[in-house]
C-alpha atoms as a PDB file:
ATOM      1  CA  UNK A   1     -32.006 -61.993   7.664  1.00  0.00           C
ATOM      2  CA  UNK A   2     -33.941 -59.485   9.350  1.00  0.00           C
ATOM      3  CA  UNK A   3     -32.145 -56.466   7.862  1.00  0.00           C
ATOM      4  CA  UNK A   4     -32.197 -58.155   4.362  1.00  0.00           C
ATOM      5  CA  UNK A   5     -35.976 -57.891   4.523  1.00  0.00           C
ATOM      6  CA  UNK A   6     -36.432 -54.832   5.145  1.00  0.00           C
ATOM      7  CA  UNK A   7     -35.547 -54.243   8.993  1.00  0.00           C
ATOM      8  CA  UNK A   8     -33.297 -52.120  10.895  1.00  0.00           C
ATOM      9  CA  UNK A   9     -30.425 -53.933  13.258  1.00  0.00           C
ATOM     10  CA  UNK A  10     -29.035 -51.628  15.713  1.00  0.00           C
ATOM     11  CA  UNK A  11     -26.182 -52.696  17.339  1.00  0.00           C
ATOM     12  CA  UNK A  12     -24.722 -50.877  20.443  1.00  0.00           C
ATOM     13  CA  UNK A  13     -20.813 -50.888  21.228  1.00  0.00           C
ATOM     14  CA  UNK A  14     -19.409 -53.882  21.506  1.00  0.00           C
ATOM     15  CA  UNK A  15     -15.896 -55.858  22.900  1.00  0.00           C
ATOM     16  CA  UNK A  16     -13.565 -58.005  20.805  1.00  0.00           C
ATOM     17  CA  UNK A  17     -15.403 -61.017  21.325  1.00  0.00           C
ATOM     18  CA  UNK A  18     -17.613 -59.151  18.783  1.00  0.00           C
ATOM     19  CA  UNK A  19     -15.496 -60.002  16.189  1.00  0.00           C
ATOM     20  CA  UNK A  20     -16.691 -63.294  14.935  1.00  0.00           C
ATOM     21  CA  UNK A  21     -18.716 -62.093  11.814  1.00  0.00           C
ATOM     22  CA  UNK A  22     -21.772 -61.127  13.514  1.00  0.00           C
ATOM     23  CA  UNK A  23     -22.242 -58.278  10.987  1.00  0.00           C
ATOM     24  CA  UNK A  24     -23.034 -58.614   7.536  1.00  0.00           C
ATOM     25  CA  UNK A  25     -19.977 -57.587   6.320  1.00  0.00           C
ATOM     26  CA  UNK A  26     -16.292 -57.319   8.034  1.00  0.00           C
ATOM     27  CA  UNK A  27     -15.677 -55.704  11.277  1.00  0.00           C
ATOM     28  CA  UNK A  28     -13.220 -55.493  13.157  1.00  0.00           C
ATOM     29  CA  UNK A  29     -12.994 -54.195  16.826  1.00  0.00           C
ATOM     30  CA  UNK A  30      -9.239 -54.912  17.729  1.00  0.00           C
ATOM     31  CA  UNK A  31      -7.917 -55.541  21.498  1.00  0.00           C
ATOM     32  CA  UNK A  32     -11.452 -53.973  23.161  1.00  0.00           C
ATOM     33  CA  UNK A  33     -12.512 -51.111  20.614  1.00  0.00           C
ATOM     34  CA  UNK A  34     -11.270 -47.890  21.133  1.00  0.00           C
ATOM     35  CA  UNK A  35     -12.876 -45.498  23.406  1.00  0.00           C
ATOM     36  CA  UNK A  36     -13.644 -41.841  23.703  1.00  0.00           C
ATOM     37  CA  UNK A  37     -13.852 -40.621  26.923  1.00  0.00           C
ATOM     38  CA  UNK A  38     -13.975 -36.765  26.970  1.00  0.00           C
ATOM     39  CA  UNK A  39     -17.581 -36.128  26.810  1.00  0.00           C
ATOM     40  CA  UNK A  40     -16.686 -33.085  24.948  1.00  0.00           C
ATOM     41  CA  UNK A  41     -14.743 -34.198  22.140  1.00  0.00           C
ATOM     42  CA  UNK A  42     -15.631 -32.179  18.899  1.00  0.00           C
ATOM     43  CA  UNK A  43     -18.015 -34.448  16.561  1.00  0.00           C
ATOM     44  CA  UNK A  44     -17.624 -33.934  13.054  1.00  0.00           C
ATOM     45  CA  UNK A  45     -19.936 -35.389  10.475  1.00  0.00           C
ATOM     46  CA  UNK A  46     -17.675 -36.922   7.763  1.00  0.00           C
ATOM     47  CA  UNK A  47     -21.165 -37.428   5.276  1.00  0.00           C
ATOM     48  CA  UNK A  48     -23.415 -34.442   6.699  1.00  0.00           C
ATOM     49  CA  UNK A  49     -26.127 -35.165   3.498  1.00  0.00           C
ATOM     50  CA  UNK A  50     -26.236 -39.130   4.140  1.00  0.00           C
ATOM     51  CA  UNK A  51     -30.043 -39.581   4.813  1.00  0.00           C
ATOM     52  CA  UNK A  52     -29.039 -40.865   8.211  1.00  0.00           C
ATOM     53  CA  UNK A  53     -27.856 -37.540   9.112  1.00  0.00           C
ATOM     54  CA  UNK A  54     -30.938 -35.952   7.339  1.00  0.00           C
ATOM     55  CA  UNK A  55     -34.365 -36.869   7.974  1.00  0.00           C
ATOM     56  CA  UNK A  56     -36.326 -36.946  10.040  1.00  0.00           C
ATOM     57  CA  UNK A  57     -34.399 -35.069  11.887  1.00  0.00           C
ATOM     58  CA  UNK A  58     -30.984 -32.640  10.329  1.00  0.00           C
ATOM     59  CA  UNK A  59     -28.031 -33.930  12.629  1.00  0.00           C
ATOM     60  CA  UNK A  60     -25.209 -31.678  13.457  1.00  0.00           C
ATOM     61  CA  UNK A  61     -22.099 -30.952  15.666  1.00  0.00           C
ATOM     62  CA  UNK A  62     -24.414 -29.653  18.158  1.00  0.00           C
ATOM     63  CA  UNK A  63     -26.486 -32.549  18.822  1.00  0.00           C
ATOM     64  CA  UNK A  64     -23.394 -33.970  20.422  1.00  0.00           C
ATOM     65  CA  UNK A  65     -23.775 -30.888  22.777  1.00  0.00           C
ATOM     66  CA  UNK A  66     -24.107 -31.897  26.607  1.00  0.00           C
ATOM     67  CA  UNK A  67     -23.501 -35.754  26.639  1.00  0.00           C
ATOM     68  CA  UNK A  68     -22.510 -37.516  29.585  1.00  0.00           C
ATOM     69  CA  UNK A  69     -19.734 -39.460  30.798  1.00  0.00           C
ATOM     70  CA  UNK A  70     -18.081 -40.274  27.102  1.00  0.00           C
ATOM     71  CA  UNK A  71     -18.731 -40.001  24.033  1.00  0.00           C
ATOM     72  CA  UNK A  72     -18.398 -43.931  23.417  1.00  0.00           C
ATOM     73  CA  UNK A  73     -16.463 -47.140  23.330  1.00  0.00           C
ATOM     74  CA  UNK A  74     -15.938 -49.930  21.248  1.00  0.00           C
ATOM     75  CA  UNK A  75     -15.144 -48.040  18.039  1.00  0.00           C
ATOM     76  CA  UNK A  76     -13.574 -50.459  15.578  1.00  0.00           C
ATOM     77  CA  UNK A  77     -10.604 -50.136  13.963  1.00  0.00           C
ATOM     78  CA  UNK A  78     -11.181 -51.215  10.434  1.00  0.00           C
ATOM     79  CA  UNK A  79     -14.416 -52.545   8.414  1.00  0.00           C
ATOM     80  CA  UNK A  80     -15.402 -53.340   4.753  1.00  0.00           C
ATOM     81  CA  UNK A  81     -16.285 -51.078   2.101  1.00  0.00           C
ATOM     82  CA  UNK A  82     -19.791 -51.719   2.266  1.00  0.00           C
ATOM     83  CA  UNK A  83     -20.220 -49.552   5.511  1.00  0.00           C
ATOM     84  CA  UNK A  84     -20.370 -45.869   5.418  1.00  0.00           C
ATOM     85  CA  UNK A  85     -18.423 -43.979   8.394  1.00  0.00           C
ATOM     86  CA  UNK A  86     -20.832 -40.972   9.066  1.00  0.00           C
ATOM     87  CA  UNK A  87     -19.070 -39.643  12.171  1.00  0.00           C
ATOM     88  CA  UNK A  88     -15.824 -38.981  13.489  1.00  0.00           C
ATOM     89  CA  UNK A  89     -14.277 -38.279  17.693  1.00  0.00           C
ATOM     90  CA  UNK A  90     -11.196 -38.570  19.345  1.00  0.00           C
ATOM     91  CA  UNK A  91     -10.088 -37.717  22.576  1.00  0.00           C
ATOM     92  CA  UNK A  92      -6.752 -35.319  22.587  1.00  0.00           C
ATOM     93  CA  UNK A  93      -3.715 -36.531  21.283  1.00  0.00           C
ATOM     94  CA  UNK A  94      -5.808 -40.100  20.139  1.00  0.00           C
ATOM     95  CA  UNK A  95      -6.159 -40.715  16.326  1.00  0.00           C
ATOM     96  CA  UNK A  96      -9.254 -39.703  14.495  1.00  0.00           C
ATOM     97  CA  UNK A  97     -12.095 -42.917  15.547  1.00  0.00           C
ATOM     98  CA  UNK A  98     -14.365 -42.253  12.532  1.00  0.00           C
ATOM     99  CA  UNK A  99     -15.775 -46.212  13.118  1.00  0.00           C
ATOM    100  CA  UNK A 100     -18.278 -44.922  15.842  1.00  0.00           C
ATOM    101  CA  UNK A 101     -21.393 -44.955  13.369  1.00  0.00           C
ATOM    102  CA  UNK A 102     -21.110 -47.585  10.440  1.00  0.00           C
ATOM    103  CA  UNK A 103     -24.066 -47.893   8.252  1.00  0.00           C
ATOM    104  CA  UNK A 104     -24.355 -50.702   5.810  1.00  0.00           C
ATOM    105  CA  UNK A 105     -27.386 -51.232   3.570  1.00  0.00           C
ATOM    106  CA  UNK A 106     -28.268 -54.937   3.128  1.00  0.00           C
ATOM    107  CA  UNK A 107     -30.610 -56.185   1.040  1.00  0.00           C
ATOM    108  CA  UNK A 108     -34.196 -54.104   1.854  1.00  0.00           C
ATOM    109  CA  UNK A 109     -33.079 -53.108   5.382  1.00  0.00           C
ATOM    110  CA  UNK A 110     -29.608 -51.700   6.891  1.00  0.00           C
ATOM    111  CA  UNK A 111     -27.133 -52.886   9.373  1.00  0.00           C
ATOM    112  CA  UNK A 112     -25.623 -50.140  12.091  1.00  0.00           C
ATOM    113  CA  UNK A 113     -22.584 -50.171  14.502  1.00  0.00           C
ATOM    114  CA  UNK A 114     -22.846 -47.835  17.264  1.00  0.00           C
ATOM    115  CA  UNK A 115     -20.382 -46.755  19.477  1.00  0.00           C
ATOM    116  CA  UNK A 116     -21.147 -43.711  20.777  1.00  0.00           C
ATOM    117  CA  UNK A 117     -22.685 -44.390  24.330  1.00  0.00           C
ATOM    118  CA  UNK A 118     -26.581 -43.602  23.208  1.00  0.00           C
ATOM    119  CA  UNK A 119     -27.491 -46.176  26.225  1.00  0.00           C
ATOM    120  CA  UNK A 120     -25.706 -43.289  29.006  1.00  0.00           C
ATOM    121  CA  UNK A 121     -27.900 -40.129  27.001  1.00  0.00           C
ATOM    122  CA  UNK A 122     -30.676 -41.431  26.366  1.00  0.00           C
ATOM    123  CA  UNK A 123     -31.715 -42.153  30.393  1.00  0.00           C
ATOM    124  CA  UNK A 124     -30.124 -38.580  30.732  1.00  0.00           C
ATOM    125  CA  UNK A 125     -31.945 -37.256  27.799  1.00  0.00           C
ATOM    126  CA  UNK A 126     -30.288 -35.702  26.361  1.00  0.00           C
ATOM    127  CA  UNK A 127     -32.117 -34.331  23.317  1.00  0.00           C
ATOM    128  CA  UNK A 128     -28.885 -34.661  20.392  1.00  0.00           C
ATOM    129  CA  UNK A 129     -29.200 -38.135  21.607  1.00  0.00           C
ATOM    130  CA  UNK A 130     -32.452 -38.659  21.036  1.00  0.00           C
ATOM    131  CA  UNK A 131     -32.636 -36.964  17.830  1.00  0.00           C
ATOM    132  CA  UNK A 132     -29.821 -39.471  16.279  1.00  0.00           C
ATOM    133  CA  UNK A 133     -31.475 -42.734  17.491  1.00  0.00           C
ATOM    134  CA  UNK A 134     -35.191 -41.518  15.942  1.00  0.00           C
ATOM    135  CA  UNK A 135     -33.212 -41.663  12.783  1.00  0.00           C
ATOM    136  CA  UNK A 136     -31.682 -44.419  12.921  1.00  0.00           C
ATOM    137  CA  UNK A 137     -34.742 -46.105  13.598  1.00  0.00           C
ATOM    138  CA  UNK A 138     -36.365 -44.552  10.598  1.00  0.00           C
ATOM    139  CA  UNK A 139     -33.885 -45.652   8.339  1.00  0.00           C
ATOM    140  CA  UNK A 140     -35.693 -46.640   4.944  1.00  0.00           C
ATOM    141  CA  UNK A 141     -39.058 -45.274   6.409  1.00  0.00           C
ATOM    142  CA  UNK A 142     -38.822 -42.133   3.833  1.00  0.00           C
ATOM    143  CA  UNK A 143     -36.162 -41.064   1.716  1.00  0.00           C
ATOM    144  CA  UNK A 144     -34.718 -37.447   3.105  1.00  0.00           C
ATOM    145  CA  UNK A 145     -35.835 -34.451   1.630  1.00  0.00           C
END
């Protein structure tokens, strides 16, 4: 209800017991999620002109740049059409988790999955970090330029 009037619900990694139509729309985590744990990992942006990426501030590859401890956990392994994968990780040899930022617009406000591990760069801060989570709190607050 929140989202649907105009909020912004941010929700941080989560286990299977997530999967009991919290969300919006279907999610589906799967066993515990899938993790990421090479801190490293290469980050590609799958929609680099989504507004989420955009404004206020332009996210790219290197804003994953000098994270700590893993990239993230809890990355589902399927969802409904009505979410928009903007990222994608994997550790070597693991298939491609693009389920690590879902973005669903609902009604006046948006719904977001997050599994990469904001809550471990954030107390680090590390600035890529920071940058991401200013936008996703922004979401709807201006349209990107």
């Amino acid at each position: 209800a929140y989202a649907k009037t105009g909020g912004v619900v941010i929700v941080q990694y989560n286990s299977s017991q997530y999967d009991h139509g919290f969300g919006p729309y279907p999610l589906t985590l799967g066993g515990n999620g899938e993790r990421v744990v090479d801190e490293r990992a290469p980050v590609q942006l799958l929609l680099p002109e989504d507004s989420v990426l955009r404004w206020p501030n332009r996210i790219t590859a290197q804003d994953f740049d000098g994270w700590v401890e893993e990239r993230g956990h809890g990355f589902p392994e399927s969802w409904d059409a009505h979410y928009a994968a903007l990222l994608e990780t994997h550790d070597p040899g693991q298939d491609p988790q693009k389920g690590g930022l879902l973005v669903a617009r609902t009604g006046k406000g948006a719904y977001v999955y997050v599994a990469y591990a904001l809550y471990r760069q954030l107390p680090d801060g590390v600035p890529g970090a920071y940058r991401l989570f200013a936008n996703l709190l922004s979401i709807g607050q201006r349209t990107a330029k």
